[in-house]
Protein backbone atom coordinates (compact mmCIF):
# COMPACT_ATOMS: atom_id res chain seq x y z
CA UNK A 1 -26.98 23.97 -125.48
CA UNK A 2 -28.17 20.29 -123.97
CA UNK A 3 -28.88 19.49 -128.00
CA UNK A 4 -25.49 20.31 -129.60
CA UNK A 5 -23.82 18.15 -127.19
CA UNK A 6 -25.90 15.56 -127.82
CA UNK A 7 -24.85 15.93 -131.64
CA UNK A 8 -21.84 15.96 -130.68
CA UNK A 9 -22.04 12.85 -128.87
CA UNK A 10 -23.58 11.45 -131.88
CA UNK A 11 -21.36 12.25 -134.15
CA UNK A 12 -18.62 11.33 -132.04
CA UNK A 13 -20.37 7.05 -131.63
CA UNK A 14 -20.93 7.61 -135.78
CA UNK A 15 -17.27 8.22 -135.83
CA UNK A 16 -16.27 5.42 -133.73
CA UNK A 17 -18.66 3.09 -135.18
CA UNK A 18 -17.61 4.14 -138.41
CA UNK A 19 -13.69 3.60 -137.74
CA UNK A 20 -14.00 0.39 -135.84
CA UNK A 21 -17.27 -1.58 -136.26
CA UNK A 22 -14.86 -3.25 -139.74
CA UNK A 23 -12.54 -4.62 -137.26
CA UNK A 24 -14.68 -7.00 -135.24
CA UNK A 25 -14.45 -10.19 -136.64
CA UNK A 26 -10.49 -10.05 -136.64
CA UNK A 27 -10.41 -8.74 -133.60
CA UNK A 28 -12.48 -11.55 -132.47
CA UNK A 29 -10.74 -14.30 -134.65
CA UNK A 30 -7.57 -13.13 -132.61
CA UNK A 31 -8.81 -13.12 -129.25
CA UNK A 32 -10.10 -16.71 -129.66
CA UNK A 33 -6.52 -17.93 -130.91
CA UNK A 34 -5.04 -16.00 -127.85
CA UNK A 35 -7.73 -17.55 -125.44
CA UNK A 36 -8.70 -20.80 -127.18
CA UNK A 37 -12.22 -20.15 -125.51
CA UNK A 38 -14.99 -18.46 -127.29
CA UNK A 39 -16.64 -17.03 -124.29
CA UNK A 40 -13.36 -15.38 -122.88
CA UNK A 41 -12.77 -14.20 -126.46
CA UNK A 42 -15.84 -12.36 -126.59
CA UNK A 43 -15.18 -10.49 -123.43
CA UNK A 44 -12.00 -9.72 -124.51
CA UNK A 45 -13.16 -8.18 -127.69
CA UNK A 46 -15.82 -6.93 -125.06
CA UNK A 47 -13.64 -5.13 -123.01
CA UNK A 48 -11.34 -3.83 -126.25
CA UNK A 49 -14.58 -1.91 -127.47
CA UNK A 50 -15.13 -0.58 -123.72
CA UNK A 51 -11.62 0.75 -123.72
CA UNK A 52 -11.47 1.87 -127.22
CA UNK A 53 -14.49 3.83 -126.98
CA UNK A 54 -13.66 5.67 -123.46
CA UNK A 55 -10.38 6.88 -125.34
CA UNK A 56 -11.54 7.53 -128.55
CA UNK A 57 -10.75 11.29 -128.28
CA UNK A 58 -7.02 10.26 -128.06
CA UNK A 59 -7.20 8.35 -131.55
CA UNK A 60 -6.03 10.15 -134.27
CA UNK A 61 -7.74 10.37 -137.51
CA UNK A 62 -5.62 9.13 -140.24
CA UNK A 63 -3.72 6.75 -138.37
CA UNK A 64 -3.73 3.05 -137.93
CA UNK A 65 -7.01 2.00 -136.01
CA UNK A 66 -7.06 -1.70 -136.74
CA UNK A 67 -2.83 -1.80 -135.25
CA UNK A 68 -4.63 0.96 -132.29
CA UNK A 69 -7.81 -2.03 -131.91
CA UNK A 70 -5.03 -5.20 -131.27
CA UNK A 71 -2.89 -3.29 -129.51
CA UNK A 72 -5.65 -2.61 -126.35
CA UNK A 73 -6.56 -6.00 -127.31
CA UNK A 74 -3.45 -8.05 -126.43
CA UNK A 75 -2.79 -5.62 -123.17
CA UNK A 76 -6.06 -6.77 -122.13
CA UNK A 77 -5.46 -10.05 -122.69
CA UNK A 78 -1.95 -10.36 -120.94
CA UNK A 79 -3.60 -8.11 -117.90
CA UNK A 80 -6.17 -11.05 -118.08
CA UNK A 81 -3.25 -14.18 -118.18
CA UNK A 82 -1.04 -12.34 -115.44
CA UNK A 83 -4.50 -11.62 -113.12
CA UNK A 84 -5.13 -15.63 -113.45
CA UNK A 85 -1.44 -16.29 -112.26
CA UNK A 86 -1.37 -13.84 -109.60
CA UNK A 87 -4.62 -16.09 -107.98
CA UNK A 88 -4.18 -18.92 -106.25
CA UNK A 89 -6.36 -22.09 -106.89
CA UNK A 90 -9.44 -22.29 -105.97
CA UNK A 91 -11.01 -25.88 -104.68
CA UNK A 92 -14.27 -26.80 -103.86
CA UNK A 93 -14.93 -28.06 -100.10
CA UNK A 94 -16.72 -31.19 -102.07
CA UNK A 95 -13.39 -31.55 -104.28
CA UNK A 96 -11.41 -31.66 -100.79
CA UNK A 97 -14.11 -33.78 -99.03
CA UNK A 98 -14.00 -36.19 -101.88
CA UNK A 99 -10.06 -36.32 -101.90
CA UNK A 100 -9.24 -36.66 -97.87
CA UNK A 101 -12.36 -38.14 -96.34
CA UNK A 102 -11.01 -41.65 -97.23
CA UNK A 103 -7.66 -40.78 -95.41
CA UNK A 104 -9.56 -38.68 -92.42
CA UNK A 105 -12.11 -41.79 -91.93
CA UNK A 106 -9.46 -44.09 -91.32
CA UNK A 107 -8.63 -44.71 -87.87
CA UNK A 108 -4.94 -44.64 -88.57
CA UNK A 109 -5.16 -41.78 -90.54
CA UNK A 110 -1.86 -40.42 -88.11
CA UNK A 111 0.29 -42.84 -88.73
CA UNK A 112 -0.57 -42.66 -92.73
CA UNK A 113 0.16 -39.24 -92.58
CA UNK A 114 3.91 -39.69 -90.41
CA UNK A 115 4.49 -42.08 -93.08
């Protein structure tokens, strides 16, 4: 029983290797055009793999897999960009040190600041 769901399982990577593995270096030419950074390209292309693989069983044989590959591509890369602009920005307590300690060291820093 245990051993003819393990071929299963290995037929079923075969088959996804098989159908996808000829799409990587678009898929990763188009995440570094949409990112302009080759480390976040690579975890996008990453994360399309993760996703692709974890619904393989919904793919359907015969049909487009390369339109199926850029299509969870460029959802994860919008989740990505509208993640970023959800966040506020983050500063450093050196950045803020090094920006007000001039103004906080003055003595008259108050009156600056009602200025």
């Amino acid at each position: 029983m245990a051993s003819s769901s393990a071929n299963e399982n290995e037929a079923a990577a075969a088959r996804f290797e098989a159908a996808t593995l000829p799409f990587m270096e678009a898929l990763y030419n188009q995440a570094l055009r949409l990112t302009q950074r080759r480390e976040d390209a690579g975890d996008i292309v990453q994360e399309t793999y993760l996703r692709a693989y974890r619904t393989f069983s919904s793919f359907k044989e015969g049909t487009n897999c390369k339109a199926w590959l850029f299509t969870i591509l460029y959802s994860i890369f919008v989740n990505k960009y509208r993640k970023e602009q959800r966040e506020p920005d983050t500063v450093s307590i050196e950045e803020l040190e090094e920006k007000f300690h001039p103004t906080l060291a003055d003595p008259d820093w108050r009156q600056i600041s009602l200025l």
